[in-house]
N, C-alpha and C. Protein backbone atom coordinates (compact mmCIF):
# COMPACT_ATOMS: atom_id res chain seq x y z
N UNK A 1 -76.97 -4.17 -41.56
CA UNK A 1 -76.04 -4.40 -42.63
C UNK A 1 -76.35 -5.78 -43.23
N UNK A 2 -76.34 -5.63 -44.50
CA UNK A 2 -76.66 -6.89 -45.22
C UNK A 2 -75.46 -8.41 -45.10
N UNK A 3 -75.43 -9.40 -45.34
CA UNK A 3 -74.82 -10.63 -45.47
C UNK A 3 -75.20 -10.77 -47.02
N UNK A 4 -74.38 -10.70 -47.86
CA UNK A 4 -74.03 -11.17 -49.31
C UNK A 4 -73.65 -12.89 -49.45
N UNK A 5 -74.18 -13.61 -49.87
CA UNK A 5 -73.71 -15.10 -49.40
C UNK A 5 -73.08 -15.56 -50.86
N UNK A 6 -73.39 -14.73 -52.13
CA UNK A 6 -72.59 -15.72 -53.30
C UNK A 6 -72.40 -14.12 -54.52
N UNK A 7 -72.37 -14.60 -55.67
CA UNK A 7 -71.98 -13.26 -56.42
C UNK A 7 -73.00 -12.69 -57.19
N UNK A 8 -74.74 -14.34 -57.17
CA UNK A 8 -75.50 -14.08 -58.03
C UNK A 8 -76.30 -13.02 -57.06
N UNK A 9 -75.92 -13.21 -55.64
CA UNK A 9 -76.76 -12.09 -54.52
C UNK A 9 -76.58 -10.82 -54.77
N UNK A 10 -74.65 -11.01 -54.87
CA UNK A 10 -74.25 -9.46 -54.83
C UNK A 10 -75.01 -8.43 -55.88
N UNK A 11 -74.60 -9.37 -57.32
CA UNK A 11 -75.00 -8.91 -58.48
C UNK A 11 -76.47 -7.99 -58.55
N UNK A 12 -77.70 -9.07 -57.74
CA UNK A 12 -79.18 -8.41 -57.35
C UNK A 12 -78.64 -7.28 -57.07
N UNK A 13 -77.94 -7.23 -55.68
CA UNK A 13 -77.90 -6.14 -54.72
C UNK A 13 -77.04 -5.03 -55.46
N UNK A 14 -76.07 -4.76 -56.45
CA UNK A 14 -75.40 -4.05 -57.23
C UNK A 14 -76.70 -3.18 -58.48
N UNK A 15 -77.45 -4.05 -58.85
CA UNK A 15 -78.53 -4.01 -60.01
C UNK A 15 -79.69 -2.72 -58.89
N UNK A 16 -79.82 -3.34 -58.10
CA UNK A 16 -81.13 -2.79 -57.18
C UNK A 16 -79.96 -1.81 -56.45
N UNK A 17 -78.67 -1.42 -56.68
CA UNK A 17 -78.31 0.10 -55.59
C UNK A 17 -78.36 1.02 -55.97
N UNK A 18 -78.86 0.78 -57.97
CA UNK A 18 -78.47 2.45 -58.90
C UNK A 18 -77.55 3.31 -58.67
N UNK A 19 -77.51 3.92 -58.42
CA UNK A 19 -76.30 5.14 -58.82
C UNK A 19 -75.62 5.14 -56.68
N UNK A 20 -75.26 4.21 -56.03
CA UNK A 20 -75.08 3.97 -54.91
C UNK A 20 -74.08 3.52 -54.66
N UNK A 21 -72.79 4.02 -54.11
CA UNK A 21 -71.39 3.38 -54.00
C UNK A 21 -71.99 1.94 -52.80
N UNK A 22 -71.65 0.61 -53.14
CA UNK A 22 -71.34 -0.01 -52.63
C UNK A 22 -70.11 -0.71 -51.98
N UNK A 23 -69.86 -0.91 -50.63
CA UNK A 23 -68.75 -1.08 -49.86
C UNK A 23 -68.64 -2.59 -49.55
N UNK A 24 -67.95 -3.39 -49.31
CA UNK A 24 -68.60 -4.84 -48.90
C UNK A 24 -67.02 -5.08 -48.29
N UNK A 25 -67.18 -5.47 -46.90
CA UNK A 25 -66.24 -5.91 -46.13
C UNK A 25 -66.31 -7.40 -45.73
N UNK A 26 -65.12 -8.25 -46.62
CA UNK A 26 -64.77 -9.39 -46.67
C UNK A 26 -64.21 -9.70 -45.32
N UNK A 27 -64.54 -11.05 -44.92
CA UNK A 27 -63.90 -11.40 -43.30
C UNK A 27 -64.06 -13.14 -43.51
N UNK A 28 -63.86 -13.51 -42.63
CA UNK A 28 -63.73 -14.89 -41.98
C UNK A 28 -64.03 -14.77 -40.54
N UNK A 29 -65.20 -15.70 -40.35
CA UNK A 29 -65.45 -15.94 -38.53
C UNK A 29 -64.15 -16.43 -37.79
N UNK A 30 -63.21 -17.00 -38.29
CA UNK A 30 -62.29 -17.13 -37.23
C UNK A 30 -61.52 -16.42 -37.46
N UNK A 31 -61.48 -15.19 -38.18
CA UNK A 31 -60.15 -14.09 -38.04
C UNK A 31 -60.22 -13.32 -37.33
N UNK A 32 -59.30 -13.39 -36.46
CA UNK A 32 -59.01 -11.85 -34.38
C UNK A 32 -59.05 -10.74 -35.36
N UNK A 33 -58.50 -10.05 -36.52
CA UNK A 33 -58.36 -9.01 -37.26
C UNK A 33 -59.47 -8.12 -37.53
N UNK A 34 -60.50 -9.63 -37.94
CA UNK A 34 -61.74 -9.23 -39.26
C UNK A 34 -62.67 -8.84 -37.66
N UNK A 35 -62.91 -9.29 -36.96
CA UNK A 35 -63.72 -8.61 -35.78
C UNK A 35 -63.30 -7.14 -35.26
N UNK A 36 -61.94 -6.97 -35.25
CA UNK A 36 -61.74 -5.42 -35.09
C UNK A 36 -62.11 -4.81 -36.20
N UNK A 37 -61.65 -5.63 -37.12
CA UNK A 37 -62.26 -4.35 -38.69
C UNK A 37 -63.79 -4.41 -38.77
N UNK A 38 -64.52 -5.44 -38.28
CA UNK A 38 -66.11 -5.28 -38.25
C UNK A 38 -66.28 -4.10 -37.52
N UNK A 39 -65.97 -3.79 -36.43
CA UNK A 39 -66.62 -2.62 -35.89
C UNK A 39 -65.99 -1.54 -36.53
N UNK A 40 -65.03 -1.07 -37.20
CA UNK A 40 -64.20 0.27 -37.57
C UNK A 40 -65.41 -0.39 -39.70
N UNK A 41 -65.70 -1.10 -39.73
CA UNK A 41 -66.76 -0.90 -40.70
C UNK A 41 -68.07 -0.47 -40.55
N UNK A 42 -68.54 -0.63 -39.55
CA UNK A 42 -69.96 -0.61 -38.32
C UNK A 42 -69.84 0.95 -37.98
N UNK A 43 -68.41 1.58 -37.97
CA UNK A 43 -68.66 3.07 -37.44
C UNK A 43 -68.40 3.62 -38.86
N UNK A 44 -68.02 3.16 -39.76
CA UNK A 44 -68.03 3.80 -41.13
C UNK A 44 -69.57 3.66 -41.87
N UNK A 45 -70.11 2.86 -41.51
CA UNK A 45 -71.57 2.56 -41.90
C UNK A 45 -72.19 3.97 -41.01
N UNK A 46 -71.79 4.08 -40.01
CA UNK A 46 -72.93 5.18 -39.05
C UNK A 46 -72.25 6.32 -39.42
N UNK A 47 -71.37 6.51 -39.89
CA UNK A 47 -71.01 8.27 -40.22
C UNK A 47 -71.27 8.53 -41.73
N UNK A 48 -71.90 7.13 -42.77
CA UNK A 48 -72.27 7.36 -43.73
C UNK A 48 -73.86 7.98 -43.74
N UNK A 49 -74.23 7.24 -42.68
CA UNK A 49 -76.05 7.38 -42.60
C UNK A 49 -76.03 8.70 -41.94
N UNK A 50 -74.93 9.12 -41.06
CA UNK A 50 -75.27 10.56 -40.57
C UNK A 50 -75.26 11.91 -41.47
N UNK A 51 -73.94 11.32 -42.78
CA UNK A 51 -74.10 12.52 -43.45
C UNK A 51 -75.01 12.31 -44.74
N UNK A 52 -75.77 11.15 -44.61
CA UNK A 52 -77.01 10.95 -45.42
C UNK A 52 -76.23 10.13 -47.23
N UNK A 53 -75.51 10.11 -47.37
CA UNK A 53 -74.87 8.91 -48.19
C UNK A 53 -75.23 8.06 -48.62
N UNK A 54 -75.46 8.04 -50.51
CA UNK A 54 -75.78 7.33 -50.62
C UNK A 54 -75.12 5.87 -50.60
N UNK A 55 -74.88 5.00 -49.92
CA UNK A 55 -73.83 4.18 -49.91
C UNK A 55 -74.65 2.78 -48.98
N UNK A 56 -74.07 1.37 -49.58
CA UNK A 56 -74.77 0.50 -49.55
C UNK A 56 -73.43 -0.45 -48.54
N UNK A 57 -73.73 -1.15 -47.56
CA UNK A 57 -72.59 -1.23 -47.01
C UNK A 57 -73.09 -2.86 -46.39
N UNK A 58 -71.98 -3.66 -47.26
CA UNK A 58 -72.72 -5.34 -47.15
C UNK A 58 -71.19 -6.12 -46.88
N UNK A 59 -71.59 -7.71 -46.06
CA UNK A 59 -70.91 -8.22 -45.63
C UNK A 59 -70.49 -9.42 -45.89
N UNK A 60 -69.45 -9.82 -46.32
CA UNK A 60 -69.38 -11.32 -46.96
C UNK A 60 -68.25 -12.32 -46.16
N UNK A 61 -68.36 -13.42 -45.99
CA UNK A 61 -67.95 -14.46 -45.52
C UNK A 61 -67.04 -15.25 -46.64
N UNK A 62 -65.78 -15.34 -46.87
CA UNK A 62 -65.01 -15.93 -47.80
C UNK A 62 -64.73 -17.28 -47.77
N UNK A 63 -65.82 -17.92 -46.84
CA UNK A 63 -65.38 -19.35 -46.35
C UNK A 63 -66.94 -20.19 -46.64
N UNK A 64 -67.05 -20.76 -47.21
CA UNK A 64 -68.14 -20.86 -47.57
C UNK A 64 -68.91 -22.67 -46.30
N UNK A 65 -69.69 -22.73 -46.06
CA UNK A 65 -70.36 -23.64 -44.89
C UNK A 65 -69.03 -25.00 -45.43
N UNK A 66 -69.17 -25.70 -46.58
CA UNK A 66 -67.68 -26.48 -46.42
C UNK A 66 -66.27 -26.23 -45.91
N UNK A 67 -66.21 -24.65 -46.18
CA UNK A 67 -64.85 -24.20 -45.78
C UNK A 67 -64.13 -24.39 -47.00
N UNK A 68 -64.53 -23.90 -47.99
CA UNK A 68 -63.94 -23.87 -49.38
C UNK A 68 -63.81 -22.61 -50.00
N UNK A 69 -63.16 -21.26 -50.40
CA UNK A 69 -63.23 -20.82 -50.92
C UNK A 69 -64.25 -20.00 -51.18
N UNK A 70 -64.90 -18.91 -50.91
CA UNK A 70 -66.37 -18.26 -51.92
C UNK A 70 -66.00 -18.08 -52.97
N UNK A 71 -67.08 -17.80 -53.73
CA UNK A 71 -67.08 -17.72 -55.59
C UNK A 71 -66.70 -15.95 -55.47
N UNK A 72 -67.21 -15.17 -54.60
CA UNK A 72 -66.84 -13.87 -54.51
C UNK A 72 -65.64 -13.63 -54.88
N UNK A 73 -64.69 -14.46 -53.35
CA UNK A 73 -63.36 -14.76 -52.75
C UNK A 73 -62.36 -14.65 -54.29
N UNK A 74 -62.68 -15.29 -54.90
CA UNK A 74 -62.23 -16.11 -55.91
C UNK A 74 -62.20 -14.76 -57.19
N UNK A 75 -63.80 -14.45 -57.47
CA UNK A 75 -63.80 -13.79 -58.78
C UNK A 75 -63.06 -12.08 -58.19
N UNK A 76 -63.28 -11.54 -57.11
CA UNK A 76 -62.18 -10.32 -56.82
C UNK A 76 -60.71 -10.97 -56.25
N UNK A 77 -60.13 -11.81 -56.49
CA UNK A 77 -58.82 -12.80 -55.85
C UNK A 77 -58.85 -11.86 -54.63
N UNK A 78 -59.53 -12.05 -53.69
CA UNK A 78 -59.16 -11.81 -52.15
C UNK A 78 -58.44 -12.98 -51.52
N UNK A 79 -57.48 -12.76 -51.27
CA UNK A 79 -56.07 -13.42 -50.86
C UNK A 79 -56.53 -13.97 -48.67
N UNK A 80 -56.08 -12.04 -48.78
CA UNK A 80 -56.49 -12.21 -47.42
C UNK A 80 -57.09 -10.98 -46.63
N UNK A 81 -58.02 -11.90 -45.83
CA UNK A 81 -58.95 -10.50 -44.62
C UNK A 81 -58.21 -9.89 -43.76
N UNK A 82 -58.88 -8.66 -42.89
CA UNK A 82 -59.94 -8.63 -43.97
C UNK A 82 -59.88 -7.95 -44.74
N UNK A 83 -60.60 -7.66 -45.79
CA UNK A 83 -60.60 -7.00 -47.05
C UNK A 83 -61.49 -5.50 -47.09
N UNK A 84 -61.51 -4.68 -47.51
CA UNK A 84 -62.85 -4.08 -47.97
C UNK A 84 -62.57 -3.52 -49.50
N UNK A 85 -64.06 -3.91 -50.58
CA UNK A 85 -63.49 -3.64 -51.65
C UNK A 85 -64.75 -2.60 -52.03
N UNK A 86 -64.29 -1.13 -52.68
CA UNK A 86 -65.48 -0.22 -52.98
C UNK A 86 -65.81 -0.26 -54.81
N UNK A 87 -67.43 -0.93 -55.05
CA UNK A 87 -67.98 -0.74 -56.15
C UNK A 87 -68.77 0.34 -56.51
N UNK A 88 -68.77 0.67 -57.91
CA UNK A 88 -69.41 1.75 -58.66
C UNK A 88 -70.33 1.15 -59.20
N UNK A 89 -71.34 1.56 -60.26
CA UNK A 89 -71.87 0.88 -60.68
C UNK A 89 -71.77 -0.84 -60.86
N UNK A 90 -71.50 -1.47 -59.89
CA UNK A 90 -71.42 -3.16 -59.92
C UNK A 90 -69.72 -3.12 -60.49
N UNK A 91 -68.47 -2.35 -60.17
CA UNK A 91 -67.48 -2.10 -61.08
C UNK A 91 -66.52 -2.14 -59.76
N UNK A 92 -65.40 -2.78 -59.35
CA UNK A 92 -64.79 -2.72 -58.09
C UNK A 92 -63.60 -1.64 -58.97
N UNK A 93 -64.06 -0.59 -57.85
CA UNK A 93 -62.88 0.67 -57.89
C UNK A 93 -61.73 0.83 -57.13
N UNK A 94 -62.15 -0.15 -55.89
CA UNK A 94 -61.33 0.16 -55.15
C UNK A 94 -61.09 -0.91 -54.62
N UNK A 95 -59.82 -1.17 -53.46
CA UNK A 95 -59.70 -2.16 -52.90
C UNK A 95 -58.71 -1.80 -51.54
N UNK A 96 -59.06 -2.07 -50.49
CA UNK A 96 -57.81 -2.19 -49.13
C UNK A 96 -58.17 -3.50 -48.20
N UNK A 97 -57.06 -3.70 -47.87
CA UNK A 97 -56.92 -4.92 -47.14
C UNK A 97 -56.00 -3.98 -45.67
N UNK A 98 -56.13 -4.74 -44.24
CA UNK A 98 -55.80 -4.06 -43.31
C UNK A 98 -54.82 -4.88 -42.99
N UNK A 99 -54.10 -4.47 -41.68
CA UNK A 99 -53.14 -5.52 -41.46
C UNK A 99 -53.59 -6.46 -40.39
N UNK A 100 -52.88 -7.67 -40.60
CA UNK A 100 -53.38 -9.07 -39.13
C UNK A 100 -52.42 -8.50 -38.29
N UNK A 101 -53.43 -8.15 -37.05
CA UNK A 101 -53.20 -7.25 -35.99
C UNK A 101 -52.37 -8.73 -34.89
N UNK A 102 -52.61 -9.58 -35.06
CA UNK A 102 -51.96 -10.79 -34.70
C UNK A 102 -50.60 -10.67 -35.29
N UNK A 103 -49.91 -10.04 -36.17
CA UNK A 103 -48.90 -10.13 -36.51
C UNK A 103 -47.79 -8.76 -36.77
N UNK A 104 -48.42 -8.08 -35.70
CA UNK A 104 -48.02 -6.85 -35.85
C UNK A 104 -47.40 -7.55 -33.72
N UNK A 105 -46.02 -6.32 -33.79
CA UNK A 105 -45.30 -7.05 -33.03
C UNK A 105 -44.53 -5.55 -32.51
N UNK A 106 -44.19 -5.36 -30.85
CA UNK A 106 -43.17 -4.34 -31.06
C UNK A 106 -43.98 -4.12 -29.90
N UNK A 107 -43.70 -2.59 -29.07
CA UNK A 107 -44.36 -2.04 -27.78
C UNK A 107 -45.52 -1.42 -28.26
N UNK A 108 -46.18 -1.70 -27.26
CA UNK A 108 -47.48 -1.32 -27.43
C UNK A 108 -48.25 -0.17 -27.96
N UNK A 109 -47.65 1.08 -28.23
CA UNK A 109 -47.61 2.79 -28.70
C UNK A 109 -47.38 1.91 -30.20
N UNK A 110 -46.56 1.36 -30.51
CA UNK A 110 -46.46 1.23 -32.16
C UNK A 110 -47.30 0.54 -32.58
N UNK A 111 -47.87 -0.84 -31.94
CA UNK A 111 -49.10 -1.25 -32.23
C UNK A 111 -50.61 -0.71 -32.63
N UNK A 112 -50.07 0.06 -31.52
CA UNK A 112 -51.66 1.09 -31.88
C UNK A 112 -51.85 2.04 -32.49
N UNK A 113 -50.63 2.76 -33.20
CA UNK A 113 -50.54 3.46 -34.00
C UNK A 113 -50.83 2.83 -35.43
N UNK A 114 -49.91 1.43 -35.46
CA UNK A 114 -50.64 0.94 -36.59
C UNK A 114 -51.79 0.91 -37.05
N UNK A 115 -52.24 0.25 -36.11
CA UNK A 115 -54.00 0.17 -36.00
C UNK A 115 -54.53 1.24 -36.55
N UNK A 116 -54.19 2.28 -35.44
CA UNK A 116 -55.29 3.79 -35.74
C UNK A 116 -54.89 4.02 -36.86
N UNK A 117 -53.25 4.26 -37.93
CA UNK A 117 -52.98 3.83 -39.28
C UNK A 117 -54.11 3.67 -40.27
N UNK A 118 -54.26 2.22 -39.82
CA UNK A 118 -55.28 1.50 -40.72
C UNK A 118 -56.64 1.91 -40.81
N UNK A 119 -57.29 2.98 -39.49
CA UNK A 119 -58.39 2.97 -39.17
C UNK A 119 -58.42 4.59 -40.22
N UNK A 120 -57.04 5.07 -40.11
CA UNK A 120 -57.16 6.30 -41.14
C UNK A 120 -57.24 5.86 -42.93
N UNK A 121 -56.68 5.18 -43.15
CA UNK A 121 -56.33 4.56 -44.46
C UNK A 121 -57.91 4.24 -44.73
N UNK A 122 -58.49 3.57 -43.78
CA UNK A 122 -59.78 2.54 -44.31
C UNK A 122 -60.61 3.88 -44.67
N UNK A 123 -61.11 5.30 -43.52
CA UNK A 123 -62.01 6.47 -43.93
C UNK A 123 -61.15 7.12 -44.77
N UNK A 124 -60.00 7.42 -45.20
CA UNK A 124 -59.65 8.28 -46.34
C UNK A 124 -59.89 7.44 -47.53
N UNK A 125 -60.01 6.40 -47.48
CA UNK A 125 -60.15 5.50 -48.96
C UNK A 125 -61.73 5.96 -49.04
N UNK A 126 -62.21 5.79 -48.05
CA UNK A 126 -64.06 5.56 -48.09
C UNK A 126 -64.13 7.07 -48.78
N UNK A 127 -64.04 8.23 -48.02
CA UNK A 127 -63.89 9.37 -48.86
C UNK A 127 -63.67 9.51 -49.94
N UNK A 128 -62.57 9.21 -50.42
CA UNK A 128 -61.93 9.42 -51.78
C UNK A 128 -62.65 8.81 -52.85
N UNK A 129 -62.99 7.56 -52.62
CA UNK A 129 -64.18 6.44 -53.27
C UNK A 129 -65.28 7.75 -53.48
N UNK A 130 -65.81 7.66 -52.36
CA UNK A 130 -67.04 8.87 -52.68
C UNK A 130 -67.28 9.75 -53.16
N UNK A 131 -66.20 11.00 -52.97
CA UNK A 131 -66.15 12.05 -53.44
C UNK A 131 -65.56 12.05 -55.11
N UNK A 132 -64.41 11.34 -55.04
CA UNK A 132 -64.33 11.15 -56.73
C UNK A 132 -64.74 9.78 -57.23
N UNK A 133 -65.24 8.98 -57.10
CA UNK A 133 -65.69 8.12 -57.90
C UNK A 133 -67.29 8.24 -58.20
N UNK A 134 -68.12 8.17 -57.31
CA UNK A 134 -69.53 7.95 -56.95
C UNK A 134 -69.69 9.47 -56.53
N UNK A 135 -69.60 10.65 -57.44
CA UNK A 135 -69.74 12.07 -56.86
C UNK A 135 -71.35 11.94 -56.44
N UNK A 136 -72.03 10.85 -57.26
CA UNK A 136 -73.82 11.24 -57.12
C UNK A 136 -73.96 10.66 -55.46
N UNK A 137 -73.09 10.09 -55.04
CA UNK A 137 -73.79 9.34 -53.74
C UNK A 137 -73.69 10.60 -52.79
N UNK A 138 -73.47 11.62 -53.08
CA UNK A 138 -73.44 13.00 -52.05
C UNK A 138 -74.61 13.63 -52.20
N UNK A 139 -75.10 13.70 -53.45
CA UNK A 139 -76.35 14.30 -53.86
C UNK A 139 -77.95 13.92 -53.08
């Protein structure tokens, strides 16, 4: 999976995906959240390549080596991680943000329901993105 580091990268990488839904999951190294959502992105990446998809699936850091803001961060106002936002032709169609699993509170069955929640929300969006937005990335 790629690392996107600014917007003039993304932009290449949008130009060079042609007719290719791109996915790009926003995080921060010190967010407990954005590491569970890395891997529930990591198994959405492998059930894309299994059903052969065309789909481009890249990773960005909203904190930039000062700890300021990315220009990404900024030009889609991503608030807060983690994020995942789905582009069309270089065109953001879509957008979900999950919940900070740090702030989810209650017995443990409701916790994880949340979670698994979110883990449904994140593949029905990815679907829906695909199938009606980017119909060619099936082809």
């Amino acid at each position: 999976m790629m690392e996107v580091r600014d917007a003039d990268e993304f932009d290449a990488l949008c130009e060079h995906a042609n007719n290719s839904l791109v996915v790009m999951f926003m995080y921060r190294p010190s967010c407990g959240s954005c590491k569970d959502a890395a891997l529930r992105f990591e198994q959405l990446r492998e059930e894309a390549n299994r059903t052969q998809a065309r789909v481009a699936f890249v990773r960005h850091n909203v904190e930039t080596d000062y700890g300021d803001t990315s220009d990404l961060s900024r030009i889609h106002s991503v608030r807060a991680v983690p994020a995942f936002l789905f582009f069309d032709g270089g065109a953001m169609v879509r957008r979900l943000s999950l919940r900070d699993i740090r702030r989810l509170t209650g017995p443990k069955p409701f916790v994880e329901a949340a979670l698994a929640e979110d883990v449904r929300k994140l593949k029905s969006t990815f679907r829906e993105v695909l199938l009606s937005r980017a119909p060619s990335a099936r082809s």
